[in-house]
PDB file of N, CA and C in Angstrom:
ATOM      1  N   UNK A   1      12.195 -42.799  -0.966  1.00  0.00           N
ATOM      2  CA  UNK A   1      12.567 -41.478  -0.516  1.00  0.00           C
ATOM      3  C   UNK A   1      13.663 -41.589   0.529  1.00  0.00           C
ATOM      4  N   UNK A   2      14.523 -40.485   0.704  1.00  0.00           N
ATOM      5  CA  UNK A   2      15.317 -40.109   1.198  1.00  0.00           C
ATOM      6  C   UNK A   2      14.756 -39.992   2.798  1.00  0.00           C
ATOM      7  N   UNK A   3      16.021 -40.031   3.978  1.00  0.00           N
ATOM      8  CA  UNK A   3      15.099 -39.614   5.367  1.00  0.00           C
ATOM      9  C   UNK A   3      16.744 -38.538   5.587  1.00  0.00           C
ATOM     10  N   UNK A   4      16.726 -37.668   6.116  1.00  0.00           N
ATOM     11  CA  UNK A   4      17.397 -36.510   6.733  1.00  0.00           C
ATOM     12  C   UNK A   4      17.236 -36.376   7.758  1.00  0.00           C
ATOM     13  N   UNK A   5      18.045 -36.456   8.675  1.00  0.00           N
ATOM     14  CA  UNK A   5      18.186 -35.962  10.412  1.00  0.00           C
ATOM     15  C   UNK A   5      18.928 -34.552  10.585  1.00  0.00           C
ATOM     16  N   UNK A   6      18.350 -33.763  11.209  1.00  0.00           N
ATOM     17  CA  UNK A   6      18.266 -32.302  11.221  1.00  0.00           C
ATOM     18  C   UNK A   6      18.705 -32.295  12.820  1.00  0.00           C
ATOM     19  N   UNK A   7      19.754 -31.569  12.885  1.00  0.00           N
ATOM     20  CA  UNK A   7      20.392 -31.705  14.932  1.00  0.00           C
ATOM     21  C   UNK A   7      20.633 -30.208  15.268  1.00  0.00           C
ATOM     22  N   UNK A   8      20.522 -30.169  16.061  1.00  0.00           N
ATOM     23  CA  UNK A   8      20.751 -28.862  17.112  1.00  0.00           C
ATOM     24  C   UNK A   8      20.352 -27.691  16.561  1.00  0.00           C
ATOM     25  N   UNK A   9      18.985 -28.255  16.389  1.00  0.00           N
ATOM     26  CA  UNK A   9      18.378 -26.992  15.597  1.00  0.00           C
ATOM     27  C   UNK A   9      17.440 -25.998  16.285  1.00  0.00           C
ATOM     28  N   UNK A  10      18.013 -24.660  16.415  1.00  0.00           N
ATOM     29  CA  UNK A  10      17.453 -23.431  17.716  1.00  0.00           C
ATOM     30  C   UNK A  10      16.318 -23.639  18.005  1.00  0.00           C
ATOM     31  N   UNK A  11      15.688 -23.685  19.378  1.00  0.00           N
ATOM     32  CA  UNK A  11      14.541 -24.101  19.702  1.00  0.00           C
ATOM     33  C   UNK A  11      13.432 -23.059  19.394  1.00  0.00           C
ATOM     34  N   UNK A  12      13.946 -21.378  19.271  1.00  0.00           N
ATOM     35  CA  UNK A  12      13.568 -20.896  18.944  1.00  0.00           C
ATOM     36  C   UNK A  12      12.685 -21.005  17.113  1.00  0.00           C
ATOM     37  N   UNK A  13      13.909 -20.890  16.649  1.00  0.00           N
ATOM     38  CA  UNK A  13      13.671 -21.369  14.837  1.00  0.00           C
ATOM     39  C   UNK A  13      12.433 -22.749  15.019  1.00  0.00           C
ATOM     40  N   UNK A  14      12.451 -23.501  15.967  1.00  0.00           N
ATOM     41  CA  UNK A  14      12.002 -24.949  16.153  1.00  0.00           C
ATOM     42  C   UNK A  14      10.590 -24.800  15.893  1.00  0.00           C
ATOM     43  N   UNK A  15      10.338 -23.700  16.718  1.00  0.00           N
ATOM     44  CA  UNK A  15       9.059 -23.100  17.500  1.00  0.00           C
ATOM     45  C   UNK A  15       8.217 -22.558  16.542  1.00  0.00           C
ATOM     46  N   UNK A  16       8.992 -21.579  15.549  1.00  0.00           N
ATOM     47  CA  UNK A  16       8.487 -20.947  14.522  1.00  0.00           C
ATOM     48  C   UNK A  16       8.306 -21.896  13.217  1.00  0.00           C
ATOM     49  N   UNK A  17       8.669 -23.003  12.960  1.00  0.00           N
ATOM     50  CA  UNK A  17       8.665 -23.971  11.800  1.00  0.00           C
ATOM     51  C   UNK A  17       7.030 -24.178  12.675  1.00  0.00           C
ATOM     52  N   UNK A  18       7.387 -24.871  13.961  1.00  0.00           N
ATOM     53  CA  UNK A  18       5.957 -25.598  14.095  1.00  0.00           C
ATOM     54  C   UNK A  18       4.492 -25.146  14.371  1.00  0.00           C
ATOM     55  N   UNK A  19       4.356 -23.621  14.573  1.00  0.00           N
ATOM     56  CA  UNK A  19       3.638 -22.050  14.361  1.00  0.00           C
ATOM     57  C   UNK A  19       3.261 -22.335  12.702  1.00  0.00           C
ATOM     58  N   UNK A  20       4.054 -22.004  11.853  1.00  0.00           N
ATOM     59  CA  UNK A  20       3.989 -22.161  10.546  1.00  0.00           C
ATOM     60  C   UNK A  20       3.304 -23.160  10.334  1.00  0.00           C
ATOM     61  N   UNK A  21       3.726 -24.466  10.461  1.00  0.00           N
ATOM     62  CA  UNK A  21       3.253 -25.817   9.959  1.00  0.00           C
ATOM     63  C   UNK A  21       1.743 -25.844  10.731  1.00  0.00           C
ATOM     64  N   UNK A  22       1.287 -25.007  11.494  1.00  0.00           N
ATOM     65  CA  UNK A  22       0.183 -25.631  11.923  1.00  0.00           C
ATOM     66  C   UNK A  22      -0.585 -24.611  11.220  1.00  0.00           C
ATOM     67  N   UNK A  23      -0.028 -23.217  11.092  1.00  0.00           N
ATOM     68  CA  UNK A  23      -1.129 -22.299  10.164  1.00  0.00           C
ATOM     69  C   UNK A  23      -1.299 -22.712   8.816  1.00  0.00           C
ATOM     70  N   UNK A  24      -0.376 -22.982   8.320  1.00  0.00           N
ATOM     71  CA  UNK A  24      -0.419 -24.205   7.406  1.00  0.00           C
ATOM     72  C   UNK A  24      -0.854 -25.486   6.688  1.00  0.00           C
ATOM     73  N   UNK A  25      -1.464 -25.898   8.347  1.00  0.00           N
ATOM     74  CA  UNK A  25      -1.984 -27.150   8.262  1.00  0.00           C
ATOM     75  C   UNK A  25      -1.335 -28.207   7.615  1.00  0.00           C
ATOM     76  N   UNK A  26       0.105 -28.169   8.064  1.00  0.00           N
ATOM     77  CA  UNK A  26       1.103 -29.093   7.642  1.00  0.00           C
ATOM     78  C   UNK A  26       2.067 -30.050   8.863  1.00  0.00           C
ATOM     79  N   UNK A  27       2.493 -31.098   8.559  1.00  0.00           N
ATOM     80  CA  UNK A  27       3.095 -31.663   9.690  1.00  0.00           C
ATOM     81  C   UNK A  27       4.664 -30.689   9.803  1.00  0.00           C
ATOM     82  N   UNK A  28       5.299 -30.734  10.969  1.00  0.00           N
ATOM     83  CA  UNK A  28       6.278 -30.145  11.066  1.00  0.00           C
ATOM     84  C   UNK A  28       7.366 -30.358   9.430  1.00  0.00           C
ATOM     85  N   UNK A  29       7.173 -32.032   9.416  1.00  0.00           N
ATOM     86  CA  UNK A  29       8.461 -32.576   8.148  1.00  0.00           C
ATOM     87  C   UNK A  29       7.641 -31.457   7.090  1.00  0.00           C
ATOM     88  N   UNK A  30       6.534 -31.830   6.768  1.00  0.00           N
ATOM     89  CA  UNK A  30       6.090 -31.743   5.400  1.00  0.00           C
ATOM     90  C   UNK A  30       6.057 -29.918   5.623  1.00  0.00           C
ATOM     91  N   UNK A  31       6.123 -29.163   6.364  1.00  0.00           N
ATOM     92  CA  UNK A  31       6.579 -27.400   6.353  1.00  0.00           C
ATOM     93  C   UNK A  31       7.759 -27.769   5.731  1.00  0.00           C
ATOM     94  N   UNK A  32       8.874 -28.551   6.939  1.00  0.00           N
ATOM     95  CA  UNK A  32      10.149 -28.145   6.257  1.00  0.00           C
ATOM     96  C   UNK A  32      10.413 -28.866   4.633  1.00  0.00           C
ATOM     97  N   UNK A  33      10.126 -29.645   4.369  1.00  0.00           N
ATOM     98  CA  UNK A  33      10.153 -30.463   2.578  1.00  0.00           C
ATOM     99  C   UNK A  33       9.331 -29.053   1.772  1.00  0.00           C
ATOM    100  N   UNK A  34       7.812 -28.705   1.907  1.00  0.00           N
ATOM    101  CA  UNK A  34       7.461 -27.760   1.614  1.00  0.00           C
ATOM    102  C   UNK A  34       8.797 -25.951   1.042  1.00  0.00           C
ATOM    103  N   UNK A  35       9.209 -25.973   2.604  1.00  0.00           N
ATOM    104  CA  UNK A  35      10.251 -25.041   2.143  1.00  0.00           C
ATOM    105  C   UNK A  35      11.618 -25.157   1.605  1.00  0.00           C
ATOM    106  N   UNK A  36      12.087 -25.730   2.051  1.00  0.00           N
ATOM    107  CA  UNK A  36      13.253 -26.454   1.028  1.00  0.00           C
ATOM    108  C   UNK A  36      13.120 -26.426  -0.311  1.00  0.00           C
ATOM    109  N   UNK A  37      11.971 -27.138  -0.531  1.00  0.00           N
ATOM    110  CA  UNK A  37      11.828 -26.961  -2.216  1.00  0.00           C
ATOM    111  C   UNK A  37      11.221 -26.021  -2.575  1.00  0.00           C
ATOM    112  N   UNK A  38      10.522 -25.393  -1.965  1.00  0.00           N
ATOM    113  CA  UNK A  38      10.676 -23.540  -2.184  1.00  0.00           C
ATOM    114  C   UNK A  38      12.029 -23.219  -2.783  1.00  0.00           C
ATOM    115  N   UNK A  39      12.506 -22.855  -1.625  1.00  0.00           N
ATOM    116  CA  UNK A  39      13.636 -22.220  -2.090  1.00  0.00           C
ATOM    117  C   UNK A  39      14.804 -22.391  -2.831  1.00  0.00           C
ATOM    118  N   UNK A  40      14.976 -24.013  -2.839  1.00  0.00           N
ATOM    119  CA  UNK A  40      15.986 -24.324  -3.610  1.00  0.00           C
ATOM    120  C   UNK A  40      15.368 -24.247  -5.034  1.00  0.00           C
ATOM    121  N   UNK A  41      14.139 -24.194  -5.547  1.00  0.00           N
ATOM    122  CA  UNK A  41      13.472 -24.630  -6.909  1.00  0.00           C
ATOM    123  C   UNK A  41      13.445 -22.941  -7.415  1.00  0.00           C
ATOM    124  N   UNK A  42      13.427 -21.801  -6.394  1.00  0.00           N
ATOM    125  CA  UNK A  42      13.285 -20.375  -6.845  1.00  0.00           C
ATOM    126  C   UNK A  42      14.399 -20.306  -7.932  1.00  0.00           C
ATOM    127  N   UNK A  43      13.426 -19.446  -8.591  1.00  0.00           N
ATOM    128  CA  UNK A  43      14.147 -18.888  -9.725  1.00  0.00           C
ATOM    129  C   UNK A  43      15.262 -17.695  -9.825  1.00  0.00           C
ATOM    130  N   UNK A  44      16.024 -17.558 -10.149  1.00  0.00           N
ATOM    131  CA  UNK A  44      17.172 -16.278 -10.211  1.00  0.00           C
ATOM    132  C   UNK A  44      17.014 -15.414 -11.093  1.00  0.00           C
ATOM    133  N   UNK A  45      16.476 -14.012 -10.621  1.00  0.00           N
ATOM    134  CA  UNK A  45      16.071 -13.054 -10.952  1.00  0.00           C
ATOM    135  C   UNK A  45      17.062 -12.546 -12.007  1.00  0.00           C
ATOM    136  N   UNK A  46      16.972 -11.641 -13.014  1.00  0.00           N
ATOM    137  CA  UNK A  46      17.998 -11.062 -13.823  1.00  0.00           C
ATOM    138  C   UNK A  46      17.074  -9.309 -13.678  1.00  0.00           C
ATOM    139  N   UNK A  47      18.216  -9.173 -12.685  1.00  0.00           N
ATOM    140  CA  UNK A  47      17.834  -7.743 -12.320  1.00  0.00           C
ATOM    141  C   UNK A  47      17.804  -6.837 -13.926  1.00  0.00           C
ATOM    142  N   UNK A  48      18.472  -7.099 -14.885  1.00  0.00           N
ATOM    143  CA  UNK A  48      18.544  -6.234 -15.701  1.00  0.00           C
ATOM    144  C   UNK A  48      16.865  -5.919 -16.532  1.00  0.00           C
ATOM    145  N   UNK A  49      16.643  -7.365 -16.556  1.00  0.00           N
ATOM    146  CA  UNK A  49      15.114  -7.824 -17.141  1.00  0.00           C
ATOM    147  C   UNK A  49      14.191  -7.231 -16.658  1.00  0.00           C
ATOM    148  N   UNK A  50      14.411  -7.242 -14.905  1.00  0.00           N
ATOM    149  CA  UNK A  50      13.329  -6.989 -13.946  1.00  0.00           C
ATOM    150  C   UNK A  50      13.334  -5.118 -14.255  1.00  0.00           C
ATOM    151  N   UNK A  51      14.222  -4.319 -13.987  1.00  0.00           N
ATOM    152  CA  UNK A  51      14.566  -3.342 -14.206  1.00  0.00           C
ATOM    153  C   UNK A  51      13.900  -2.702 -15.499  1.00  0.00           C
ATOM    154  N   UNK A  52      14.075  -3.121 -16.816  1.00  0.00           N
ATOM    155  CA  UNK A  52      13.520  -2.973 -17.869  1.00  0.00           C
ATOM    156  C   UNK A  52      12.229  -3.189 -17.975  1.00  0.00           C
ATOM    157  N   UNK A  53      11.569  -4.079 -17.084  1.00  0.00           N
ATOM    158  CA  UNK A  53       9.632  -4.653 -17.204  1.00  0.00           C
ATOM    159  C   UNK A  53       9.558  -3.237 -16.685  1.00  0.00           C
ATOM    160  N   UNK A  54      10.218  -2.820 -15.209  1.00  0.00           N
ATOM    161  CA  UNK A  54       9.339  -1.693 -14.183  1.00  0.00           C
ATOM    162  C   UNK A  54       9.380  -0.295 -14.920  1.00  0.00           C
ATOM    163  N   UNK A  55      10.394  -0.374 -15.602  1.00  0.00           N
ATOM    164  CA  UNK A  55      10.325   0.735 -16.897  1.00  0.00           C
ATOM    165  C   UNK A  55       9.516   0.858 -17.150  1.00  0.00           C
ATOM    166  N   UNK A  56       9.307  -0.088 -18.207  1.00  0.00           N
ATOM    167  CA  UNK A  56       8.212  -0.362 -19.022  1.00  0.00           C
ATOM    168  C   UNK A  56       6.867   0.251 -18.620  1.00  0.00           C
ATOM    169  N   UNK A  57       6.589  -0.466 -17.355  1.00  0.00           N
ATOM    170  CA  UNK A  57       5.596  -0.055 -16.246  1.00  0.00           C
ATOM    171  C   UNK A  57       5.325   1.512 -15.748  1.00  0.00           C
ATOM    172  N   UNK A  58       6.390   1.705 -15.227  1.00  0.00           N
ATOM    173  CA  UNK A  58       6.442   3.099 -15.008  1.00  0.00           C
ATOM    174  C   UNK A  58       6.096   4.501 -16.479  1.00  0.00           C
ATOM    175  N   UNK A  59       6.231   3.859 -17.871  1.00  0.00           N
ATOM    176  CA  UNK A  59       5.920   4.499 -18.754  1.00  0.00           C
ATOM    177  C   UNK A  59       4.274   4.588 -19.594  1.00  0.00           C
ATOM    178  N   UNK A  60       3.626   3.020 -18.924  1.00  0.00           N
ATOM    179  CA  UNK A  60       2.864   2.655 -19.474  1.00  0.00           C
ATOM    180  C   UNK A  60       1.860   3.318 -18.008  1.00  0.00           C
ATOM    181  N   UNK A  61       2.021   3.642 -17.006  1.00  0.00           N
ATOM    182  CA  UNK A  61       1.082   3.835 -16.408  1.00  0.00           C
ATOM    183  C   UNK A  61       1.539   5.705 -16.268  1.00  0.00           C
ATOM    184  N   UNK A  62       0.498   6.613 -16.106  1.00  0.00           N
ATOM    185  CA  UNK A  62       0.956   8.059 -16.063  1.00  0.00           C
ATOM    186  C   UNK A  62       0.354   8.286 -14.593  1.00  0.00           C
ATOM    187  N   UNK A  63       1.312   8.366 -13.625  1.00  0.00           N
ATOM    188  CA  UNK A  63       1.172   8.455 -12.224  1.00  0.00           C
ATOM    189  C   UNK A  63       2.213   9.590 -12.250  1.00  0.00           C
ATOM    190  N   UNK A  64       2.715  10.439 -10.972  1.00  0.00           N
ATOM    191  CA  UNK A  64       3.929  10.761 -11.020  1.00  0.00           C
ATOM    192  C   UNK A  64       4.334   9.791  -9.879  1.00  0.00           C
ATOM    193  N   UNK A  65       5.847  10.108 -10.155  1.00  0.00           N
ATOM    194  CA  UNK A  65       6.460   9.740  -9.092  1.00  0.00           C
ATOM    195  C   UNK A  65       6.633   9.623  -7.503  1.00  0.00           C
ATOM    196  N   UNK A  66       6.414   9.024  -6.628  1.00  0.00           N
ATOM    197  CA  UNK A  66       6.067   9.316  -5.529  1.00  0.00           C
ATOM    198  C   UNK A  66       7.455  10.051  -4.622  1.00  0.00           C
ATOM    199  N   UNK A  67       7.234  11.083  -4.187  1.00  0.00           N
ATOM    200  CA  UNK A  67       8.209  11.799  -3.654  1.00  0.00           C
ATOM    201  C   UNK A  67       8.390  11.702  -2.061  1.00  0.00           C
ATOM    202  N   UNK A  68       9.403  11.577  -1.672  1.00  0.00           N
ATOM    203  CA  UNK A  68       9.500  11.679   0.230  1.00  0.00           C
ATOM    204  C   UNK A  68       8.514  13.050   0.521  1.00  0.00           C
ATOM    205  N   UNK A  69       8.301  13.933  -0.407  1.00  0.00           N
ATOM    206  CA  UNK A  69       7.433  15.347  -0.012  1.00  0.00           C
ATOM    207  C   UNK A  69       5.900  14.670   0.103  1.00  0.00           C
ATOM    208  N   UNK A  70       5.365  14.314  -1.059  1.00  0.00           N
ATOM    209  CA  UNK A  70       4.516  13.997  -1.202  1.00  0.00           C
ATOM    210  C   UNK A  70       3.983  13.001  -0.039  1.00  0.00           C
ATOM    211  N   UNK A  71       4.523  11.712   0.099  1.00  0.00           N
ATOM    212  CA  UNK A  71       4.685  10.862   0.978  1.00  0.00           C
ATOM    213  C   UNK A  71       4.103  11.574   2.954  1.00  0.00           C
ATOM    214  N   UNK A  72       5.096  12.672   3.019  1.00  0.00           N
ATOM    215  CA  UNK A  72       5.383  13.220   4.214  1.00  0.00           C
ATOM    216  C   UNK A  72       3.347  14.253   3.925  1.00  0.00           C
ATOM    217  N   UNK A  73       3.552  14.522   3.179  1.00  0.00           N
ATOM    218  CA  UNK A  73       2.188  15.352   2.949  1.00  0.00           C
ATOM    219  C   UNK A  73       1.128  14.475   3.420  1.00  0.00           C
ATOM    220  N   UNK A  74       0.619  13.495   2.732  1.00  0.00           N
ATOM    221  CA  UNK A  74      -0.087  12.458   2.824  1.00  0.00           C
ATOM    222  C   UNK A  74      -0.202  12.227   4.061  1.00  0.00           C
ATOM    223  N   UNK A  75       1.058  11.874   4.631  1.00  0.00           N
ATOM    224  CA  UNK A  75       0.665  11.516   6.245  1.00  0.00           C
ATOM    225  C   UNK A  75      -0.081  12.513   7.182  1.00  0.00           C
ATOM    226  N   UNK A  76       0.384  13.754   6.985  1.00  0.00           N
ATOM    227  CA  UNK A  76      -0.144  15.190   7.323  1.00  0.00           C
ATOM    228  C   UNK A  76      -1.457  15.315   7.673  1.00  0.00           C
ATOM    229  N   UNK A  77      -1.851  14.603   6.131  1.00  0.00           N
ATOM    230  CA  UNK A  77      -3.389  15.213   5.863  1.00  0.00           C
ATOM    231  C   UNK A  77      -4.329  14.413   6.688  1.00  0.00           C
ATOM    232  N   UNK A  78      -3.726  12.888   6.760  1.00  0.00           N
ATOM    233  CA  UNK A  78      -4.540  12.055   7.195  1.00  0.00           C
ATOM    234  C   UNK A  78      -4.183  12.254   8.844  1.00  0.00           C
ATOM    235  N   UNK A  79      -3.626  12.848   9.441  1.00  0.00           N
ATOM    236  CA  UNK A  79      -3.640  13.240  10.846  1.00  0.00           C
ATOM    237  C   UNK A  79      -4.871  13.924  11.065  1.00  0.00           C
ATOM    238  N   UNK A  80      -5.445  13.910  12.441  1.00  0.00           N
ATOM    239  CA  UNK A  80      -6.438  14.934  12.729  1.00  0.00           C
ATOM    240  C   UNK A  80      -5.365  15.868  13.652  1.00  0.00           C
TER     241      UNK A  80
END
């Protein structure tokens, strides 16, 4: 295996890798290897595809549409 040296990296960002890695229950390296190959291995969406499933979805289920009215109502009701 490969070794990578990582420099002047925000102590802030630092802080939050090693937060992560411990909720995690991961060593600091093995968070960052963990995410790396996350993200570089993600797949590239084809919005057109994705677009056409929620169709799909939206036809196959009979809900209406959720409206900013409706939405704003809802909150209303659940106020005392």
């Amino acid at each position: 295996m490969r070794t990578v040296t990582v420099k002047n990296i925000p102590n802030d960002l630092y802080e939050k890798i090693k937060e992560t890695a411990h909720g995690n229950r991961r060593s600091i390296n093995n968070e960052i290897i963990h995410r790396l190959d996350r993200s570089l291995r993600s797949q590239v969406i084809d919005a057109e595809a994705l677009l056409s499933r929620i169709e799909r979805l939206r036809h196959d289920v009979s809900v209406p549409l959720l409206t900013d009215e409706m939405i704003a109502a809802a909150k209303e009701d659940g106020r005392p």
